[in-house]
N, C-alpha and C. Protein backbone atom coordinates (compact mmCIF):
# COMPACT_ATOMS: atom_id res chain seq x y z
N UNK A 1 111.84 71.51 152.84
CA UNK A 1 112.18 71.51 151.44
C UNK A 1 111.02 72.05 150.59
N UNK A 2 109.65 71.12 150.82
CA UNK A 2 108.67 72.08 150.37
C UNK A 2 108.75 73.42 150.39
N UNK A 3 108.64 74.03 151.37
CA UNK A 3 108.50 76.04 151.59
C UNK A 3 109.71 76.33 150.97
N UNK A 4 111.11 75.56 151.05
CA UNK A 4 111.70 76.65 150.00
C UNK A 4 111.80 76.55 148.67
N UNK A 5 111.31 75.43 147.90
CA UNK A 5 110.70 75.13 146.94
C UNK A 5 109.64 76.29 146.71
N UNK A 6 108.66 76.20 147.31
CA UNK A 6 107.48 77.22 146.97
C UNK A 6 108.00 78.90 146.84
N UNK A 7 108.60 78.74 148.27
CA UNK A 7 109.33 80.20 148.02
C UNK A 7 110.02 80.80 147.05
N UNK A 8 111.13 80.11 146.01
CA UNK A 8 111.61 80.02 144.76
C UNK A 8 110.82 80.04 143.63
N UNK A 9 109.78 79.35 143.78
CA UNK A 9 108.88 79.36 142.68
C UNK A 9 107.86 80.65 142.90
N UNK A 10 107.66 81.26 144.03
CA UNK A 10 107.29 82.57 144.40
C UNK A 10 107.69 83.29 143.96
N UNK A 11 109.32 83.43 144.12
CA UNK A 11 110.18 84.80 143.38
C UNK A 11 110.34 84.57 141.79
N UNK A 12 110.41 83.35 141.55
CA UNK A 12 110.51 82.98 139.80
C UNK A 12 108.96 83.86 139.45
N UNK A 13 107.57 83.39 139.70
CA UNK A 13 106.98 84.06 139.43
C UNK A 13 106.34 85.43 139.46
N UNK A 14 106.80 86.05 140.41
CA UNK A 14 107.12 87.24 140.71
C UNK A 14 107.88 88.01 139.79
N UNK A 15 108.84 87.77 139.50
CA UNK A 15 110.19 88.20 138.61
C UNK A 15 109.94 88.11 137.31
N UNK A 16 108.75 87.34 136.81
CA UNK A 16 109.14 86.61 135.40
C UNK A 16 108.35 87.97 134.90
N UNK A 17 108.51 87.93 133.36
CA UNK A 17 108.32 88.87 132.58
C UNK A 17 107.11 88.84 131.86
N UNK A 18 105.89 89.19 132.13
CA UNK A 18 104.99 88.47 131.29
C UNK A 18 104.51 89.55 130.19
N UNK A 19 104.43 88.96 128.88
CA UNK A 19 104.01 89.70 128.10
C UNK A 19 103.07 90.55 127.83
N UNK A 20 103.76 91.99 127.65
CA UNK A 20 103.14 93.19 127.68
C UNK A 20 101.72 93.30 126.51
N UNK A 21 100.36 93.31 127.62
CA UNK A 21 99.31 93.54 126.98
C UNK A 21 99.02 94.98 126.49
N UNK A 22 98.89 94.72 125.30
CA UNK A 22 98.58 95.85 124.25
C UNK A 22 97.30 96.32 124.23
N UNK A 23 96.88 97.52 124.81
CA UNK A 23 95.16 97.64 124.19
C UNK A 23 95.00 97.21 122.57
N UNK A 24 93.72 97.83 122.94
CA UNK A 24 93.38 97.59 121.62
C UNK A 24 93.56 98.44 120.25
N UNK A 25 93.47 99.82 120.62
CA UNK A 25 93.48 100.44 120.06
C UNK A 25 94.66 101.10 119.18
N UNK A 26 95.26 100.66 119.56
CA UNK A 26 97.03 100.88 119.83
C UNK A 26 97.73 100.09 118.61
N UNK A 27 98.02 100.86 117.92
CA UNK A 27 98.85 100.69 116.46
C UNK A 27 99.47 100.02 116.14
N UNK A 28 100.57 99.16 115.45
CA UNK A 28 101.71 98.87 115.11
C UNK A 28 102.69 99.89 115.25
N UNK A 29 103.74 99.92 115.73
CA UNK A 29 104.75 100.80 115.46
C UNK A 29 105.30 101.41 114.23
N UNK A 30 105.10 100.13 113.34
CA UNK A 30 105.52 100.81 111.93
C UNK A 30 104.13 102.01 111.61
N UNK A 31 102.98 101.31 111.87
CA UNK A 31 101.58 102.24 111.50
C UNK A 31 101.64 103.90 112.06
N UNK A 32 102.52 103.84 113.25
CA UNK A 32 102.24 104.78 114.49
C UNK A 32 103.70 105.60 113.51
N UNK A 33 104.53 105.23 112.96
CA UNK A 33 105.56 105.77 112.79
C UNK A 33 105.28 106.57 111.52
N UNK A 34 104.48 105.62 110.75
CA UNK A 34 104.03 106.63 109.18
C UNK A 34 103.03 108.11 109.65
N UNK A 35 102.24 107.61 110.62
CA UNK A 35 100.96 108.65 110.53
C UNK A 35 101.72 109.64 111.55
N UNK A 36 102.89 109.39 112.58
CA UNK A 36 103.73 110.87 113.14
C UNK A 36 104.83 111.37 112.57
N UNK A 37 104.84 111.16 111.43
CA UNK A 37 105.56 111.55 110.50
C UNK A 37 105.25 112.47 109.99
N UNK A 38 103.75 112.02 109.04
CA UNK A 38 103.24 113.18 108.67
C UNK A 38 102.56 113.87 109.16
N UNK A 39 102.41 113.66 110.55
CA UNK A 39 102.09 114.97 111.44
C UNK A 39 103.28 115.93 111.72
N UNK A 40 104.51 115.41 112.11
CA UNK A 40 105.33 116.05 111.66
C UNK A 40 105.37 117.00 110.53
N UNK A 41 105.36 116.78 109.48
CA UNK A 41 105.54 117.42 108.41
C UNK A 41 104.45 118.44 108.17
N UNK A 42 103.45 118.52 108.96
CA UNK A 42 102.07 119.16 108.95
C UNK A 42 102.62 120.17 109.73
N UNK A 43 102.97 119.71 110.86
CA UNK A 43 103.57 121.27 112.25
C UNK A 43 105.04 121.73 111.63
N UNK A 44 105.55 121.38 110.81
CA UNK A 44 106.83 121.58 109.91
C UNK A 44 106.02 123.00 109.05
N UNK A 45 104.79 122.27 108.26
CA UNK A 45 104.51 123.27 107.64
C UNK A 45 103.99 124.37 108.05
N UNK A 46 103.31 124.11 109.62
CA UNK A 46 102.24 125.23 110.10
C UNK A 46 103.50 126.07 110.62
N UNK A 47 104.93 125.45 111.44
CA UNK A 47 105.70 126.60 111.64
C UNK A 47 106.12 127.23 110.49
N UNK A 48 106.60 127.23 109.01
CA UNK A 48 107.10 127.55 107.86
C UNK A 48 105.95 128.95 107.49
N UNK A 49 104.59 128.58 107.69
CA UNK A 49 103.54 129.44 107.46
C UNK A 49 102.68 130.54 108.60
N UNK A 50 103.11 130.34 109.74
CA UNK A 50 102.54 131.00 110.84
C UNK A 50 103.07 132.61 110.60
N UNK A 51 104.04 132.90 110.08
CA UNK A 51 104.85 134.16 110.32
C UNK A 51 104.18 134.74 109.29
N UNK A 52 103.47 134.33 108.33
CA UNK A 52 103.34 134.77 107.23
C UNK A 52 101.62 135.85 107.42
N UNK A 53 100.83 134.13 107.61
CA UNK A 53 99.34 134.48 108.25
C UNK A 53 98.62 133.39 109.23
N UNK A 54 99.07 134.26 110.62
CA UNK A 54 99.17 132.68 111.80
C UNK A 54 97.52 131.75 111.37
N UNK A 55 96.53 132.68 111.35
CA UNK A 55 94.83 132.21 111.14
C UNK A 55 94.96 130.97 110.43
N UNK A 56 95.24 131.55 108.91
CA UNK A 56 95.32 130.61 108.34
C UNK A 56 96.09 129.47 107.56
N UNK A 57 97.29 129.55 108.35
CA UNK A 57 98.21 128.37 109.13
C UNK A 57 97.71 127.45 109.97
N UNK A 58 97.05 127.95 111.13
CA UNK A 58 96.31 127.61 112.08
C UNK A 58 95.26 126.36 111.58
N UNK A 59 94.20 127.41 110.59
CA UNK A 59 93.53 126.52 109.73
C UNK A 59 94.15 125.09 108.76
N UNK A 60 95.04 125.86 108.20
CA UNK A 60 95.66 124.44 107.22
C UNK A 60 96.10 123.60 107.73
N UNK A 61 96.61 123.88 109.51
CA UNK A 61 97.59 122.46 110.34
C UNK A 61 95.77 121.66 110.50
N UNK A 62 95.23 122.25 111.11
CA UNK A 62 94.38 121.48 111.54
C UNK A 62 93.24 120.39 110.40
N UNK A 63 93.30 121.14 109.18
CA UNK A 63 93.38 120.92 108.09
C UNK A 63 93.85 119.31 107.50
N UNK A 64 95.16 119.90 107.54
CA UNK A 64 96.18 118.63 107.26
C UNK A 64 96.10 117.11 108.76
N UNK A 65 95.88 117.97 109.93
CA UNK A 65 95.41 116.52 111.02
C UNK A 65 94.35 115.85 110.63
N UNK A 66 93.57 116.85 110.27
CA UNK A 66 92.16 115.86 109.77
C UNK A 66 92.10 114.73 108.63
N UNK A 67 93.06 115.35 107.50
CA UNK A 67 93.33 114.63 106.43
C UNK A 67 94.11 113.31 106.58
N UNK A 68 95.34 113.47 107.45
CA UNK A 68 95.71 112.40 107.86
C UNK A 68 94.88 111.17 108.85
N UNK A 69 94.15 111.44 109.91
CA UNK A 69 93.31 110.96 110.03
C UNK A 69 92.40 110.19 109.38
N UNK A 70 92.27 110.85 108.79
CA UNK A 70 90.57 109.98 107.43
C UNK A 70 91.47 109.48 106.73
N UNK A 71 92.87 109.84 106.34
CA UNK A 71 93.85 109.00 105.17
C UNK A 71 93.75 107.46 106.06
N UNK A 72 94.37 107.57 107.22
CA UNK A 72 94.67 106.61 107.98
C UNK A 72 93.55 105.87 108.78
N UNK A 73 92.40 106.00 108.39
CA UNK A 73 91.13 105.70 109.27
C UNK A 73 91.29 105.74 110.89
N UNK A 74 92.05 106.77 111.33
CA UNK A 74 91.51 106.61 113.07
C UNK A 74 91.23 107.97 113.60
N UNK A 75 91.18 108.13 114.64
CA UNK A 75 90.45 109.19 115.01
C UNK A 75 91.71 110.08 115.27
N UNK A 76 91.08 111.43 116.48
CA UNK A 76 92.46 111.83 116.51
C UNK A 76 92.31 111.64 118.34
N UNK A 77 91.32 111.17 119.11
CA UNK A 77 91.42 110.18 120.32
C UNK A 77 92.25 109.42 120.20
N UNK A 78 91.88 108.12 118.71
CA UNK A 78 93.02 107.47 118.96
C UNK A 78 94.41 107.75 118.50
N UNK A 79 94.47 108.68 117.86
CA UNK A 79 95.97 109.29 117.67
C UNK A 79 96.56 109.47 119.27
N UNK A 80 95.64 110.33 120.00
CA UNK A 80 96.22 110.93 121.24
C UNK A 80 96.86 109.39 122.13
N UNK A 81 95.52 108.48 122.03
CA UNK A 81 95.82 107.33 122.40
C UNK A 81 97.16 106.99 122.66
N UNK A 82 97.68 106.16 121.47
CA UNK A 82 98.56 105.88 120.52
C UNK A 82 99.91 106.66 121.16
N UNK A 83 99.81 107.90 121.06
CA UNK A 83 100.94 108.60 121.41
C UNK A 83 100.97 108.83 123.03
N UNK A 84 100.01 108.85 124.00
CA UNK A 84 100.05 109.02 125.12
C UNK A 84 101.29 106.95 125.66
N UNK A 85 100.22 106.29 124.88
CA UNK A 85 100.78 104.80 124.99
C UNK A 85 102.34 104.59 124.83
N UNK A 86 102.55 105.34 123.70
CA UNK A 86 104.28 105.23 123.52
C UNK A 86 105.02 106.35 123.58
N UNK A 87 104.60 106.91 124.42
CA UNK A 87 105.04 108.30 125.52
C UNK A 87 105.29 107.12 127.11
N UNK A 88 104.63 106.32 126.92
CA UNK A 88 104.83 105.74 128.51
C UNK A 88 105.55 104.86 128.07
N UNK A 89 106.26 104.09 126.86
CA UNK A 89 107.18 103.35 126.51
C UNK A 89 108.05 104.01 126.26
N UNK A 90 109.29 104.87 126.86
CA UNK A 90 110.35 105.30 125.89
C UNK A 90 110.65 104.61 125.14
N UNK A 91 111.38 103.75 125.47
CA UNK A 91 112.28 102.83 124.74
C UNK A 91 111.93 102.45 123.11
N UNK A 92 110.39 102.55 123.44
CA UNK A 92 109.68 101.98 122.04
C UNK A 92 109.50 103.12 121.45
N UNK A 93 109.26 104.66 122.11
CA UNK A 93 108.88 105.58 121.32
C UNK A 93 110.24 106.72 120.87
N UNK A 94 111.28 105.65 121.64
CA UNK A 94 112.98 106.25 120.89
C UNK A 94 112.83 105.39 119.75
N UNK A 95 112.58 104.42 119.70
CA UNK A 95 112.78 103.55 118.33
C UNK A 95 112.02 104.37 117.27
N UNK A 96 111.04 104.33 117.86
CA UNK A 96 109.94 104.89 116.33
C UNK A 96 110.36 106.34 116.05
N UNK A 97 111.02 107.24 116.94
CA UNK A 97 111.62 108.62 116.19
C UNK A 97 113.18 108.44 115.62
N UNK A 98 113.62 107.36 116.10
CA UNK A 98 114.92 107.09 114.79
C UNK A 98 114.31 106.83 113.81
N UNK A 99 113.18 106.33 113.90
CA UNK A 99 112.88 105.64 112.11
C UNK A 99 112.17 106.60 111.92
N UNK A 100 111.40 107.48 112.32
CA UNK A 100 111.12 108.82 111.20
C UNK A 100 112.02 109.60 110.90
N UNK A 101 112.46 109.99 112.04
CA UNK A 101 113.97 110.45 111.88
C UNK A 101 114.95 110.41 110.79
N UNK A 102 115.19 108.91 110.22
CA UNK A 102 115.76 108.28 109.51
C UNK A 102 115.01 108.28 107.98
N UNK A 103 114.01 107.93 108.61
CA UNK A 103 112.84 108.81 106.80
C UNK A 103 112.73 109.79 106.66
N UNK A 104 112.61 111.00 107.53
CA UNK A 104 112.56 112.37 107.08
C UNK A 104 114.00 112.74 106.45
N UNK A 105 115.13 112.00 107.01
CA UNK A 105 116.40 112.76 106.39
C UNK A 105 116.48 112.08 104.91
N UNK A 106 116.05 110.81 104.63
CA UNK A 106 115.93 110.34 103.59
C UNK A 106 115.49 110.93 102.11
N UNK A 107 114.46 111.45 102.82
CA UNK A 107 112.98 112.34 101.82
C UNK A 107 113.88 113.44 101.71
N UNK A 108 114.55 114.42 102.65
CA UNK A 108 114.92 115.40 102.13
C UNK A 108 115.88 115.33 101.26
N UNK A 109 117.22 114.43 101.72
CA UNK A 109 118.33 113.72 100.64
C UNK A 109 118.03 113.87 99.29
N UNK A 110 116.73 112.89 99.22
CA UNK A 110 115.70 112.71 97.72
C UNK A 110 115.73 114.16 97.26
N UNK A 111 115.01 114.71 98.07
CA UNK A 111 114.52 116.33 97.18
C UNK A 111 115.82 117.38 97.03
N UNK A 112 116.83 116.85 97.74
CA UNK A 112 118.20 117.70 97.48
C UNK A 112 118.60 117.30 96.25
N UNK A 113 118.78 116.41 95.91
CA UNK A 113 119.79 115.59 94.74
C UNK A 113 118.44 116.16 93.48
N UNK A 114 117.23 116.21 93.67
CA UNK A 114 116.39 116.76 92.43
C UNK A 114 116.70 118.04 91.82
């Protein structure tokens, strides 16, 4: 009775789900969702401007990463971080592109109706 007792409590702990440790560095989702947004909207603009004068397109995307960065105090390591992290979560990093997703169509809505 003991061993299959133990054995059960073997597979219970085995099986159980233990909560997923977060580095450190590693954002909030809502945080992670504002600052790839407007990276988005940065490679939005660098494609809109590349055809025109790729250089300095080139310049202004990288431009605009930096700005967001220092807006948002982190680096762009930990950007890569961040996004490498919820690149290995789909599930979590489908969530967070419905909700930009869902804000970018918003914002444009806004600027249609102006």
């Amino acid at each position: 009775m003991k061993i299959y007792l133990s054995i059960v409590a073997f597979f219970l702990f085995c099986c159980s789900n233990p909560e997923e440790k977060i580095p450190k560095n590693i954002l909030s989702q809502t945080a992670f969702e504002t600052i790839l947004k407007e990276i988005h909207l940065a490679q939005a603009t660098f494609e809109l401007n590349k055809a025109k004068d790729l250089e300095s397109a080139k310049k202004e995307l990288a431009n605009s990463y930096f700005d967001i960065y220092k807006k948002y105090l982190i680096s762009e390591e930990t950007f890569k971080e961040n996004l490498s992290y919820y690149s290995e979560n789909p599930e979590k990093l489908g969530h967070i592109y419905t909700n930009v997703l869902e804000q970018l169509t918003t914002e444009r809505s806004t600027l249609d109706q102006q």
